[in-house]
PDB file of N, CA and C in Angstrom:
ATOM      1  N   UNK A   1       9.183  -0.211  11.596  1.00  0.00           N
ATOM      2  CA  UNK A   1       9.034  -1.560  12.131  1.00  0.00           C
ATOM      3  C   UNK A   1       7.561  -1.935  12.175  1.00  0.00           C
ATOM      4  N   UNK A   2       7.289  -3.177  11.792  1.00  0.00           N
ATOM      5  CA  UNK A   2       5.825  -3.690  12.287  1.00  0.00           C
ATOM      6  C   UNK A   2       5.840  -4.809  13.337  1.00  0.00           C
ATOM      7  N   UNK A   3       5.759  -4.275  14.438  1.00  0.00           N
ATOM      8  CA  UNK A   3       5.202  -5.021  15.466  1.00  0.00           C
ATOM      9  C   UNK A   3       6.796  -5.544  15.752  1.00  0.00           C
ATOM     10  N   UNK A   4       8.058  -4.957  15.755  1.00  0.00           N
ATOM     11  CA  UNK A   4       8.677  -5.541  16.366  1.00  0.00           C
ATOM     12  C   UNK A   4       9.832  -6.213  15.262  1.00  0.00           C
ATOM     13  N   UNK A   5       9.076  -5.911  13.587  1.00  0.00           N
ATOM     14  CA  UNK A   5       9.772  -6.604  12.598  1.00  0.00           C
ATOM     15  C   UNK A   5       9.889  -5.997  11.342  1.00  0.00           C
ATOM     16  N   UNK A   6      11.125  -5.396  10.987  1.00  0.00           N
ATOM     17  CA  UNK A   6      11.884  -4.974  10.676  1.00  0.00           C
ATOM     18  C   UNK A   6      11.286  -4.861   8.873  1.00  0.00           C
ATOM     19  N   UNK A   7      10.566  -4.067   8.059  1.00  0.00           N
ATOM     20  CA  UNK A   7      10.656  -3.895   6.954  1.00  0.00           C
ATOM     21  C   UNK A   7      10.878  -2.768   6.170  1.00  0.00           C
ATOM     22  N   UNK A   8      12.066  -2.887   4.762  1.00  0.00           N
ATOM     23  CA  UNK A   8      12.767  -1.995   4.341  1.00  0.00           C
ATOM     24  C   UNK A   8      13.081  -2.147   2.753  1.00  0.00           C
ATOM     25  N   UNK A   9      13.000  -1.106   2.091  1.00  0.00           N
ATOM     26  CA  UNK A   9      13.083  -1.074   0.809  1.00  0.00           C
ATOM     27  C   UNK A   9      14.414  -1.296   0.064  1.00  0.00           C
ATOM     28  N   UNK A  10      15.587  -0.806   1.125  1.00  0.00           N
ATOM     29  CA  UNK A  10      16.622  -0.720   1.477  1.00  0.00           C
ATOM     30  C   UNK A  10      17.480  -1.883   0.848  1.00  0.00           C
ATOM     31  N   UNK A  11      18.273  -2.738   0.410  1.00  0.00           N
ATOM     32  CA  UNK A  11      18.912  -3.766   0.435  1.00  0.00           C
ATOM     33  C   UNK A  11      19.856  -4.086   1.853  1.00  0.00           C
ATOM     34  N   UNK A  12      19.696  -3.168   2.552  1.00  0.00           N
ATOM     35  CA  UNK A  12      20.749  -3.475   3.655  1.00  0.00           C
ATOM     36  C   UNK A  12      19.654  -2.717   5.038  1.00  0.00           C
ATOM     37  N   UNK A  13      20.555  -2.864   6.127  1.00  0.00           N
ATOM     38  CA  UNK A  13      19.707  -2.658   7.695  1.00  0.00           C
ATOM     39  C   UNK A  13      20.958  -1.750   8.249  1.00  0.00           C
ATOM     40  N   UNK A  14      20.558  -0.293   8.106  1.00  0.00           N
ATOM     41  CA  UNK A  14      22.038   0.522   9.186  1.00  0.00           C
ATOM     42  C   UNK A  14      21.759   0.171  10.202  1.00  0.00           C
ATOM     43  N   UNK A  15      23.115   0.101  10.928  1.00  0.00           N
ATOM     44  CA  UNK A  15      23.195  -0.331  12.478  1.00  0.00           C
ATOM     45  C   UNK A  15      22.907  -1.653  12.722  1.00  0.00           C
ATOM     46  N   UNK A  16      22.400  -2.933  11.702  1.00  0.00           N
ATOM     47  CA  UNK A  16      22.660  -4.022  11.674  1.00  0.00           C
ATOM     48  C   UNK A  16      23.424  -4.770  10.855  1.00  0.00           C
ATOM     49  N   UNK A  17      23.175  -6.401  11.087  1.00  0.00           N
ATOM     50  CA  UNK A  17      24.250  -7.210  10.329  1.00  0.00           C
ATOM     51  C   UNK A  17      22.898  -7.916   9.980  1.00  0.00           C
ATOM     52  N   UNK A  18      23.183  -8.500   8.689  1.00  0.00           N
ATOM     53  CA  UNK A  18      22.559  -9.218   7.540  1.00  0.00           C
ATOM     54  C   UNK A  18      23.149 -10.862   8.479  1.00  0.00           C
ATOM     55  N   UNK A  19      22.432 -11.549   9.165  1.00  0.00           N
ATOM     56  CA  UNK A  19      23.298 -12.936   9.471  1.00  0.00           C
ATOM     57  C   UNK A  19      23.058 -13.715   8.084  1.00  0.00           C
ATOM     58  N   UNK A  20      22.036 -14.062   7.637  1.00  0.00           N
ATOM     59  CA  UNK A  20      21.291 -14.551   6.983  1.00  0.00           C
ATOM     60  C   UNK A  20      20.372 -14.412   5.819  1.00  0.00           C
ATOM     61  N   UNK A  21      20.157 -14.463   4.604  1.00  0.00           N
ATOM     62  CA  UNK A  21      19.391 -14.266   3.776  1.00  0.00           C
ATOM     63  C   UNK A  21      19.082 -15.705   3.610  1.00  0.00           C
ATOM     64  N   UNK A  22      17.169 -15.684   4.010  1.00  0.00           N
ATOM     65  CA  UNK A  22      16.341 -16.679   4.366  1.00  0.00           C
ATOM     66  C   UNK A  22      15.993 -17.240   3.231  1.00  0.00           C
ATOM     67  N   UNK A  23      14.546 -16.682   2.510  1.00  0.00           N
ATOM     68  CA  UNK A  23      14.004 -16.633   1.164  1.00  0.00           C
ATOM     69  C   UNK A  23      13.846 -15.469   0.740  1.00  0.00           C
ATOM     70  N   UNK A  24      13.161 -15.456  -0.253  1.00  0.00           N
ATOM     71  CA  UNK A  24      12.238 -14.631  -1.157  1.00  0.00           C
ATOM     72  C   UNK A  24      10.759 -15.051  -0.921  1.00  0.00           C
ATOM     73  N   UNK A  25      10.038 -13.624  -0.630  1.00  0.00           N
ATOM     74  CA  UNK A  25       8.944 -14.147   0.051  1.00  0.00           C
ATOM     75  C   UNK A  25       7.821 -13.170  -0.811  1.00  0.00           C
ATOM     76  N   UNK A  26       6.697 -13.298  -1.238  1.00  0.00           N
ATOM     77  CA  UNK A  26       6.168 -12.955  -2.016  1.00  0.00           C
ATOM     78  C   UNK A  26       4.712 -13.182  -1.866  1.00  0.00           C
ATOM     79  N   UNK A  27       3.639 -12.075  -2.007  1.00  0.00           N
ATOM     80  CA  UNK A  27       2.028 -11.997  -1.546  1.00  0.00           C
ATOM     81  C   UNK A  27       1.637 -11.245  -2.737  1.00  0.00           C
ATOM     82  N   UNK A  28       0.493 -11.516  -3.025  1.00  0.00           N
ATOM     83  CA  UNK A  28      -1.056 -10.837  -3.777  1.00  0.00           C
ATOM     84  C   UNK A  28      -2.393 -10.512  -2.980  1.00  0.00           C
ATOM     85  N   UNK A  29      -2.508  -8.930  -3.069  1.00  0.00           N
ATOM     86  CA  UNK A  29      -4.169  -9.051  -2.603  1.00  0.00           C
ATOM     87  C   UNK A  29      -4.774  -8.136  -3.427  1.00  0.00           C
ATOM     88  N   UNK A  30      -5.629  -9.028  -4.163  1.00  0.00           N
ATOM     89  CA  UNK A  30      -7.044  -8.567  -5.062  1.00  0.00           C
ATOM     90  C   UNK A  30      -8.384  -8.186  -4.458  1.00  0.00           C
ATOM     91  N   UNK A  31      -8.829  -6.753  -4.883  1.00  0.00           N
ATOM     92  CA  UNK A  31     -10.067  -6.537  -4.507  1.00  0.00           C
ATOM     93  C   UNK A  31     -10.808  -5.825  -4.927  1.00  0.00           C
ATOM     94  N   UNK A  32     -11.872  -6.242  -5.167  1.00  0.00           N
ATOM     95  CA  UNK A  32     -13.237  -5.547  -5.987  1.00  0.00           C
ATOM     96  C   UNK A  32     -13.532  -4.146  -5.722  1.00  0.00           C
ATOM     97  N   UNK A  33     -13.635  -3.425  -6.370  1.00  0.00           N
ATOM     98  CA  UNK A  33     -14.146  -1.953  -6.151  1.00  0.00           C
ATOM     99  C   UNK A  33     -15.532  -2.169  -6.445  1.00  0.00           C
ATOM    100  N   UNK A  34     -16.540  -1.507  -5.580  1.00  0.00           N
ATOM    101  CA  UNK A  34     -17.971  -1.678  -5.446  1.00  0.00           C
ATOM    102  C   UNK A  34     -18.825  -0.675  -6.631  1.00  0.00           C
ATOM    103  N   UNK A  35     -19.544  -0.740  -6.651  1.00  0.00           N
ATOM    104  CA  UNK A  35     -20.350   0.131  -7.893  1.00  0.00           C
ATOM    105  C   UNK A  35     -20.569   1.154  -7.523  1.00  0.00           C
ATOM    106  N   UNK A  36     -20.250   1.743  -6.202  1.00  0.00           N
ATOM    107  CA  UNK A  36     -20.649   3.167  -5.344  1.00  0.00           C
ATOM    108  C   UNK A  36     -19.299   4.106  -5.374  1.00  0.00           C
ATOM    109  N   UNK A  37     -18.299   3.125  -5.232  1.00  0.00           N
ATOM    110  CA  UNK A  37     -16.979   3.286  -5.434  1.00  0.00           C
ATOM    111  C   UNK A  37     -16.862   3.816  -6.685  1.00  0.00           C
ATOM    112  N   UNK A  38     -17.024   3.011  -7.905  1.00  0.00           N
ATOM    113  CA  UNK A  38     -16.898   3.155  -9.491  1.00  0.00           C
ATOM    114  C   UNK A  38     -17.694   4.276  -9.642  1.00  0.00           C
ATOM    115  N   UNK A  39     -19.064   4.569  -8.977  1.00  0.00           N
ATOM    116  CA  UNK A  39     -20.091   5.888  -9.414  1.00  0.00           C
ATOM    117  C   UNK A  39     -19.337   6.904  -8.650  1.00  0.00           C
ATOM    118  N   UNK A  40     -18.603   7.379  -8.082  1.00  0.00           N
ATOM    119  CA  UNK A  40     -17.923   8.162  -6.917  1.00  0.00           C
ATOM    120  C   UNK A  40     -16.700   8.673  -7.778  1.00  0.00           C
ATOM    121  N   UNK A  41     -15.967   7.858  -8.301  1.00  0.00           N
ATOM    122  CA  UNK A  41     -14.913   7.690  -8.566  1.00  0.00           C
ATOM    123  C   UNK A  41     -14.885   8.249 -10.282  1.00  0.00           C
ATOM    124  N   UNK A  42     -16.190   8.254 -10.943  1.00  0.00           N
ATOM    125  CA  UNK A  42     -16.544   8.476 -12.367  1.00  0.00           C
ATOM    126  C   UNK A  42     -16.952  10.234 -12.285  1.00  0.00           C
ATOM    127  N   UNK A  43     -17.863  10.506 -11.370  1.00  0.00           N
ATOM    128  CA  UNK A  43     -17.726  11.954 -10.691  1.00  0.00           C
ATOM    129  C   UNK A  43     -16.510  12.801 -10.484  1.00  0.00           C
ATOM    130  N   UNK A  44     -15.181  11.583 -10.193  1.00  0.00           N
ATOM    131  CA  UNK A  44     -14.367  12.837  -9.787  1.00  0.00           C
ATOM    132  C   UNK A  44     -13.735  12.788 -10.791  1.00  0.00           C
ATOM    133  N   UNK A  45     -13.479  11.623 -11.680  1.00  0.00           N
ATOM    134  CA  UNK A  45     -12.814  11.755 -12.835  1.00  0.00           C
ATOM    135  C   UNK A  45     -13.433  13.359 -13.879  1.00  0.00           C
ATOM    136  N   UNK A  46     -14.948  13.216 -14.043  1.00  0.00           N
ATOM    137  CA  UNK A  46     -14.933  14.489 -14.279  1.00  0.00           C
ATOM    138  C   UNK A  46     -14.845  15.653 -13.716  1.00  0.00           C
ATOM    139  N   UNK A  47     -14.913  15.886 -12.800  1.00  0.00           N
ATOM    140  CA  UNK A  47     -15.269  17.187 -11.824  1.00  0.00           C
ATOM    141  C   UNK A  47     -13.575  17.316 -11.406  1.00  0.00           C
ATOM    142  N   UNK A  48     -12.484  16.426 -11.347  1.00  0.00           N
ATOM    143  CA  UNK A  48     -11.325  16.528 -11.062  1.00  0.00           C
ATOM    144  C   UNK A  48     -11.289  16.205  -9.595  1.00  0.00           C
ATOM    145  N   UNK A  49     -10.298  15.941  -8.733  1.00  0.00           N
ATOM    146  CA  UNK A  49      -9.945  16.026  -7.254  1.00  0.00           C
ATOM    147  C   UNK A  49      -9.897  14.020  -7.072  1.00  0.00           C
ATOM    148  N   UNK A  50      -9.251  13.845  -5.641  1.00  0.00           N
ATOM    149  CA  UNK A  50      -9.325  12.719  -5.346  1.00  0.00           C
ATOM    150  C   UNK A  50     -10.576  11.486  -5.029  1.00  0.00           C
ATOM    151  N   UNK A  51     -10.261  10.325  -5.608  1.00  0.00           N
ATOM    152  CA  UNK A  51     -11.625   9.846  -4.937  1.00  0.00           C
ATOM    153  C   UNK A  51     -11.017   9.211  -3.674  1.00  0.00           C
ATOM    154  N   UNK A  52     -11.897   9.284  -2.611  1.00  0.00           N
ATOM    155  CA  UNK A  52     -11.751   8.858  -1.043  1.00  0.00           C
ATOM    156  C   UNK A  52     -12.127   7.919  -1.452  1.00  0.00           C
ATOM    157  N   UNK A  53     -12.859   7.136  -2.095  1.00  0.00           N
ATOM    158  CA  UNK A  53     -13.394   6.061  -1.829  1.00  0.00           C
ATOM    159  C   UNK A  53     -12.072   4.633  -2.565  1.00  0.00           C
ATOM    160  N   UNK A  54     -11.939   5.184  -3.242  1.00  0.00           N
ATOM    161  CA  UNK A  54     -10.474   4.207  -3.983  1.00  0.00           C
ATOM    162  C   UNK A  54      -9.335   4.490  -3.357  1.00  0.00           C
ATOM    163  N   UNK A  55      -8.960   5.478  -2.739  1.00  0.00           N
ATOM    164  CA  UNK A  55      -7.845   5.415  -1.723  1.00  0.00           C
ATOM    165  C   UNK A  55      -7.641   4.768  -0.618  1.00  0.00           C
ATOM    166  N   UNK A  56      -9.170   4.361   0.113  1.00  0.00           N
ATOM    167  CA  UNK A  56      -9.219   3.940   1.519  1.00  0.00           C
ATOM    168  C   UNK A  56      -9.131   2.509   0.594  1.00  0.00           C
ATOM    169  N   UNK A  57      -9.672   1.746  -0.699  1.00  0.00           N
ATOM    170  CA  UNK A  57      -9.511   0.762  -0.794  1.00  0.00           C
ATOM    171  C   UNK A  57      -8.151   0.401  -1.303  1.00  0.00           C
ATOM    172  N   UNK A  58      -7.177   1.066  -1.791  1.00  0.00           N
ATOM    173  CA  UNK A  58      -5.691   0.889  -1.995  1.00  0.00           C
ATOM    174  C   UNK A  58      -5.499   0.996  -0.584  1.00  0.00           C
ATOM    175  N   UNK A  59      -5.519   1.591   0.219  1.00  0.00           N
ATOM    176  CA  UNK A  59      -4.672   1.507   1.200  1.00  0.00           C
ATOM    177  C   UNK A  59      -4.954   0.298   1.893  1.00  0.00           C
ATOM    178  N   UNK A  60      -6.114  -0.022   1.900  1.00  0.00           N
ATOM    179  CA  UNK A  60      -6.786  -1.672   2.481  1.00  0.00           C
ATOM    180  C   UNK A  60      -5.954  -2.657   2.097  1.00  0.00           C
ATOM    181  N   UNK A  61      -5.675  -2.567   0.901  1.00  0.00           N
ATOM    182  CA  UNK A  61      -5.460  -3.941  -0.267  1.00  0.00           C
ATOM    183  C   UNK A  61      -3.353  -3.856   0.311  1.00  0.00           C
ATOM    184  N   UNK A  62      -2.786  -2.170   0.943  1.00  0.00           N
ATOM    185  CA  UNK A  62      -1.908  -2.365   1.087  1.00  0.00           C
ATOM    186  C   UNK A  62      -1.673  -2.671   2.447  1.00  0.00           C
ATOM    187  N   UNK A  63      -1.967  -2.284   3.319  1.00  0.00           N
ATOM    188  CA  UNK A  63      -2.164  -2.805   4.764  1.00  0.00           C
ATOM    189  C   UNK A  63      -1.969  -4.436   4.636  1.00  0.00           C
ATOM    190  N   UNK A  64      -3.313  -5.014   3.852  1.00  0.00           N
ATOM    191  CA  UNK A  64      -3.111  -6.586   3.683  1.00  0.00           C
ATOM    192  C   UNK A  64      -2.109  -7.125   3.193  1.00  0.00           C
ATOM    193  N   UNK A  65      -1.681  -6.988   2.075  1.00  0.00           N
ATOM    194  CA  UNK A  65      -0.608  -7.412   1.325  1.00  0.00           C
ATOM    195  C   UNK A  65       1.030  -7.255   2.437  1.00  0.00           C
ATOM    196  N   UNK A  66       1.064  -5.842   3.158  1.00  0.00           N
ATOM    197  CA  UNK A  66       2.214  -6.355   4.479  1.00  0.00           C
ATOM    198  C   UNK A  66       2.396  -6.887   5.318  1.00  0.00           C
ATOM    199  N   UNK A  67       0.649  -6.912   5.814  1.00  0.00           N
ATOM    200  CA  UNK A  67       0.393  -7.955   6.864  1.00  0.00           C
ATOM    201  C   UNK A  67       1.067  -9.430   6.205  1.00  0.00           C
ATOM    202  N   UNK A  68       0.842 -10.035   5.501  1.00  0.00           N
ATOM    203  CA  UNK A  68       0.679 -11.523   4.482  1.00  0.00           C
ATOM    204  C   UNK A  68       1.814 -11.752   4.322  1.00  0.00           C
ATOM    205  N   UNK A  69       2.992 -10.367   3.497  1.00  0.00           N
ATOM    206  CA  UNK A  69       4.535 -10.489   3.828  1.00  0.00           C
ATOM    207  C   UNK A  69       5.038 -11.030   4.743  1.00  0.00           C
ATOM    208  N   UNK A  70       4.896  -9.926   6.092  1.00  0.00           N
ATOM    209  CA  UNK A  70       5.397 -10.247   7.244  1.00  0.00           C
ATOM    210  C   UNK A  70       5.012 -11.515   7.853  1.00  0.00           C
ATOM    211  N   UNK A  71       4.195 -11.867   7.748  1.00  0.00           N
ATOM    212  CA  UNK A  71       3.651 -13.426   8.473  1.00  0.00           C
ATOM    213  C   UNK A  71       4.112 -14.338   7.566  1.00  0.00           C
ATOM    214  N   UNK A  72       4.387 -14.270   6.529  1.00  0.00           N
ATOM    215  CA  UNK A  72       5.205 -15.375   5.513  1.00  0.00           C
ATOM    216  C   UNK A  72       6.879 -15.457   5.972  1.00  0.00           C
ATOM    217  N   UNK A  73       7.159 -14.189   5.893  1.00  0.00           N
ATOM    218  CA  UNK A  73       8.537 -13.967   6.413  1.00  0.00           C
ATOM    219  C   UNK A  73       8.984 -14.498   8.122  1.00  0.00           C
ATOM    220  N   UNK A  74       8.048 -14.112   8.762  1.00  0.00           N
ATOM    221  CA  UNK A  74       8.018 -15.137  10.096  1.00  0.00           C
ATOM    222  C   UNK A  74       7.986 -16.741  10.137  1.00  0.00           C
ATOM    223  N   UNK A  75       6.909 -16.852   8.853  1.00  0.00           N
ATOM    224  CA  UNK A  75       6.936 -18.551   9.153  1.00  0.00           C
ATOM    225  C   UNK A  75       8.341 -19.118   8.635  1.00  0.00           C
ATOM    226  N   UNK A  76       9.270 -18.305   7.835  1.00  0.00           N
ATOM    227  CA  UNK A  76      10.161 -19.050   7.455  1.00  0.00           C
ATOM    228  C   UNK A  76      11.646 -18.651   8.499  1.00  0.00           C
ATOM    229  N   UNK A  77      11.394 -17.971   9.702  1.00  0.00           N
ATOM    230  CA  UNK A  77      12.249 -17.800  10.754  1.00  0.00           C
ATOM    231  C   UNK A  77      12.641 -16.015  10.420  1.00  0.00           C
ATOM    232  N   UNK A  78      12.559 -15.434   9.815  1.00  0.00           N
ATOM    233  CA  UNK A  78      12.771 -14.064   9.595  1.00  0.00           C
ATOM    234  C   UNK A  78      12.703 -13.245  10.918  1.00  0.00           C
ATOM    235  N   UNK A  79      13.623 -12.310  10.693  1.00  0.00           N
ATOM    236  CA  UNK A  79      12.969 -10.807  11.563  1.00  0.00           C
ATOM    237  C   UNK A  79      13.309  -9.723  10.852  1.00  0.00           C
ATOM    238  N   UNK A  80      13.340  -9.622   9.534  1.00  0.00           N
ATOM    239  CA  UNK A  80      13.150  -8.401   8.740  1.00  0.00           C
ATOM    240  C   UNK A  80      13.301  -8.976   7.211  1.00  0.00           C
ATOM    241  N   UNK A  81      12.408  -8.009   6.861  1.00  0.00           N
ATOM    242  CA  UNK A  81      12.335  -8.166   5.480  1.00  0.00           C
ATOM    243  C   UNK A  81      13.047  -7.094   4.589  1.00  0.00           C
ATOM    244  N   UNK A  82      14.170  -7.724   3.546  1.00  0.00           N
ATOM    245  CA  UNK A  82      15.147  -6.260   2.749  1.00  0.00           C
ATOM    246  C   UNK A  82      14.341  -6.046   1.268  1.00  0.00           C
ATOM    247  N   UNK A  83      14.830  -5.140   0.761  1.00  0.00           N
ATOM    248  CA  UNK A  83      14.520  -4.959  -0.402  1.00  0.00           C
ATOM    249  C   UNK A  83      12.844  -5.003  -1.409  1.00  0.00           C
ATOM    250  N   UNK A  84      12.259  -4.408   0.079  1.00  0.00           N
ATOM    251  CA  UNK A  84      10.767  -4.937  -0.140  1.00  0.00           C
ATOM    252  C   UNK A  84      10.170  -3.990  -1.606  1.00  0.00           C
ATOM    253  N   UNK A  85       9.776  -4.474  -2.311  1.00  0.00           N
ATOM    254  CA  UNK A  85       9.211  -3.851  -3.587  1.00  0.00           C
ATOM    255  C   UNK A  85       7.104  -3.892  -3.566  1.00  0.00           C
ATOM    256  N   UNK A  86       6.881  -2.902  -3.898  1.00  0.00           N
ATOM    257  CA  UNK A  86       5.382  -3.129  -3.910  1.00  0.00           C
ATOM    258  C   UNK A  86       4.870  -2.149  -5.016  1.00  0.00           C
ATOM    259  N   UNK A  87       4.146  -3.268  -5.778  1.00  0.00           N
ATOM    260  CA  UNK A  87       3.294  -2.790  -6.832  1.00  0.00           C
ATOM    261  C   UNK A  87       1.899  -2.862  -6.818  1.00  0.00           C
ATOM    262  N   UNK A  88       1.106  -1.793  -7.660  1.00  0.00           N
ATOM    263  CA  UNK A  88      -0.263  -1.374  -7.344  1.00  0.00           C
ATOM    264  C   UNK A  88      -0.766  -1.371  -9.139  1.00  0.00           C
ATOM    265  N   UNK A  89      -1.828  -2.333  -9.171  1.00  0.00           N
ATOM    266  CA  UNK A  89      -2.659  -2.528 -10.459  1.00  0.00           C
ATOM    267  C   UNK A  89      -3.565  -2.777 -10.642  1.00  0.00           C
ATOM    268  N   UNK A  90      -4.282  -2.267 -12.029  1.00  0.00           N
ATOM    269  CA  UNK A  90      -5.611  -2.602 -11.273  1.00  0.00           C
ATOM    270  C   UNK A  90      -5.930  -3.987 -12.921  1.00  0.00           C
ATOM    271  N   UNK A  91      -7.072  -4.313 -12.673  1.00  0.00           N
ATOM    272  CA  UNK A  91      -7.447  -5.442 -13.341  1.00  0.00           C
ATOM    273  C   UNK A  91      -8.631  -5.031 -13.784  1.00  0.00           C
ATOM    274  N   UNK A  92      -9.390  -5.059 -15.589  1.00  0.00           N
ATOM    275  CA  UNK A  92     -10.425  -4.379 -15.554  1.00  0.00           C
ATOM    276  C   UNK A  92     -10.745  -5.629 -16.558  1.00  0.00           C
ATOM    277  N   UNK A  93     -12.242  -5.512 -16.534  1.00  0.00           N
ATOM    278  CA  UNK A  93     -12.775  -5.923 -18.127  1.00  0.00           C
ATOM    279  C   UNK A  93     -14.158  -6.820 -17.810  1.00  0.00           C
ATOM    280  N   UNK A  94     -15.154  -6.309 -18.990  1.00  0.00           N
ATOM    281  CA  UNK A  94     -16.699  -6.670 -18.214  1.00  0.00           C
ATOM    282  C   UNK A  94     -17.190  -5.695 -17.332  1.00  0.00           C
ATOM    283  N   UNK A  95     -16.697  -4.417 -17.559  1.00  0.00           N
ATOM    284  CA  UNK A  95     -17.132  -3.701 -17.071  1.00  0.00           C
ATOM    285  C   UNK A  95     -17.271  -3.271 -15.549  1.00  0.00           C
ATOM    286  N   UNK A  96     -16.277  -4.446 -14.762  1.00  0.00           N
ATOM    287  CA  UNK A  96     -15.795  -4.615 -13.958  1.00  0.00           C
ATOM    288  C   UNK A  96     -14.172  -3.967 -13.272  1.00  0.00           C
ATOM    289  N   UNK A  97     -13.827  -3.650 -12.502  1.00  0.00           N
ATOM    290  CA  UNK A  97     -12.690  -3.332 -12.151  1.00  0.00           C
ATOM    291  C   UNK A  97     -12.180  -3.940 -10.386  1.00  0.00           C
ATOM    292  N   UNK A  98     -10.938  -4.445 -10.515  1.00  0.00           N
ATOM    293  CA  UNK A  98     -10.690  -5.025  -9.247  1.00  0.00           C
ATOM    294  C   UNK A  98      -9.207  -4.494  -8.842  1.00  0.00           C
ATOM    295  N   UNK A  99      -8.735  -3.718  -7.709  1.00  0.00           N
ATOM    296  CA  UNK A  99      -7.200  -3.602  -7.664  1.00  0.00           C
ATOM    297  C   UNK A  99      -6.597  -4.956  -7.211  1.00  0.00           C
ATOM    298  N   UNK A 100      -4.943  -4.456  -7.485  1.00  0.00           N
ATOM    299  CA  UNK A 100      -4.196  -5.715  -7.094  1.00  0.00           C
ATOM    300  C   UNK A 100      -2.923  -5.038  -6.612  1.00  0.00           C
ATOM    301  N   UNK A 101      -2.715  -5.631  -5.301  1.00  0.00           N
ATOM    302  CA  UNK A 101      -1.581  -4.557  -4.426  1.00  0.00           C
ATOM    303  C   UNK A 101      -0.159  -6.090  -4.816  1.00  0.00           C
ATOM    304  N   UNK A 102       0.394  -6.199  -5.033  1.00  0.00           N
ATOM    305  CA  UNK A 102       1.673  -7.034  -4.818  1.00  0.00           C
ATOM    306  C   UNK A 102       3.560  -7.039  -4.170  1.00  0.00           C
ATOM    307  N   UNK A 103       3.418  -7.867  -3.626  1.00  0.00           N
ATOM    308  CA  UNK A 103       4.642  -7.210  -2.467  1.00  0.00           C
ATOM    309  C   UNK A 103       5.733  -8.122  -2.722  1.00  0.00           C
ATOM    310  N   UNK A 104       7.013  -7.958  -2.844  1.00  0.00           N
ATOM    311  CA  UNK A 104       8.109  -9.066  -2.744  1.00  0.00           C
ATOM    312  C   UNK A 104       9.106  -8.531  -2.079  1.00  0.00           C
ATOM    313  N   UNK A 105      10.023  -9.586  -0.985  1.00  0.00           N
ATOM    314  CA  UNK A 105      10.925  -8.699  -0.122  1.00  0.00           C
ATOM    315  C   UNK A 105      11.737 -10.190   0.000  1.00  0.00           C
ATOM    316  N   UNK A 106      12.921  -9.765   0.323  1.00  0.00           N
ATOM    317  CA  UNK A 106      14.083 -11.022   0.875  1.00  0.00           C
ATOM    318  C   UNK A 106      14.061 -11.268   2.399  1.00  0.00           C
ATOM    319  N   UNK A 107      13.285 -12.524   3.157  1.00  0.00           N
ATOM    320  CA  UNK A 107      13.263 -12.487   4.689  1.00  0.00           C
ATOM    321  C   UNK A 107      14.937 -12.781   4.584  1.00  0.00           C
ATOM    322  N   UNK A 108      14.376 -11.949   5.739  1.00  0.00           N
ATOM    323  CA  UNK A 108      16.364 -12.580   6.426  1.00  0.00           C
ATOM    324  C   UNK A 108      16.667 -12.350   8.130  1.00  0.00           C
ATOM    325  N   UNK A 109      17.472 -12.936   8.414  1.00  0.00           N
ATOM    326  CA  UNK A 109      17.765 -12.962   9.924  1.00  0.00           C
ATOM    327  C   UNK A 109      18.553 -12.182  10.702  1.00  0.00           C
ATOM    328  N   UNK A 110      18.827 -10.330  11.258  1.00  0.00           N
ATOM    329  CA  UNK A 110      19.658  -9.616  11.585  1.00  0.00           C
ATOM    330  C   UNK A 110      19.260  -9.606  12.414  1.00  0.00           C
ATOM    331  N   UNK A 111      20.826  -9.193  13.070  1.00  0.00           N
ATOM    332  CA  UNK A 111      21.119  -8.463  14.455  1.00  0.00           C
ATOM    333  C   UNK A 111      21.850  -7.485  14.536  1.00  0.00           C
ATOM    334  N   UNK A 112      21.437  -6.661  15.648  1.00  0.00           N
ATOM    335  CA  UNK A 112      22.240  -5.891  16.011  1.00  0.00           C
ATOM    336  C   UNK A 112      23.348  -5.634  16.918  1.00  0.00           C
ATOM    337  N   UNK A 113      24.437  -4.861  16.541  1.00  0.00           N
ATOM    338  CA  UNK A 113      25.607  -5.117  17.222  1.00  0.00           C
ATOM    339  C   UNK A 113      25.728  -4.123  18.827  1.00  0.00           C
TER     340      UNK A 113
END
């Protein structure tokens, strides 16, 4: 649960009832990886092991992208979101690189019995 509201990969809610299927609700968050990041991250590509520094920024870009769900899914009367899908990409060129976290889920209105 976040904060009280209900999100699931799931198509369905055990122990609830589906009253309602609201919309389709759908977010993007893009973000720059820094040049300290990219020099960090070019190190471990050779040397092998994880880079910390691109993980804490995927996990940023995913934090945001549920936050943005869930508050979309609220404005349209929701209290849970089904079938939430989330994809992770990155965007390169110019020598540049930016990730892109993307989220889509069905708000809908359950209760429990």
């Amino acid at each position: 649960m976040n904060n009280g509201f209900l999100v699931t990969t799931t198509g369905y809610i055990e122990g609830g009832h589906i009253r309602k299927y609201i919309d389709v609700v759908s977010c993007n968050v893009v973000m720059g990886t820094n040049i300290f990041s990219d020099i960090a991250a070019s190190f471990r590509d050779i040397l092998g092991g994880r880079s910390a520094s691109y993980k804490e920024q995927l996990e940023e870009a995913y934090e945001g992208v549920m936050e943005e769900l869930v508050e979309k899914a609220r404005q349209v009367g929701a209290n849970a979101l089904v079938g939430v899908k989330i994809d992770f990409d990155e965007i390169s060129g110019g020598n540049k690189s930016m990730f892109m976290v993307s989220a889509v889920g069905t708000a809908c209105d359950v209760c429990f019995d």
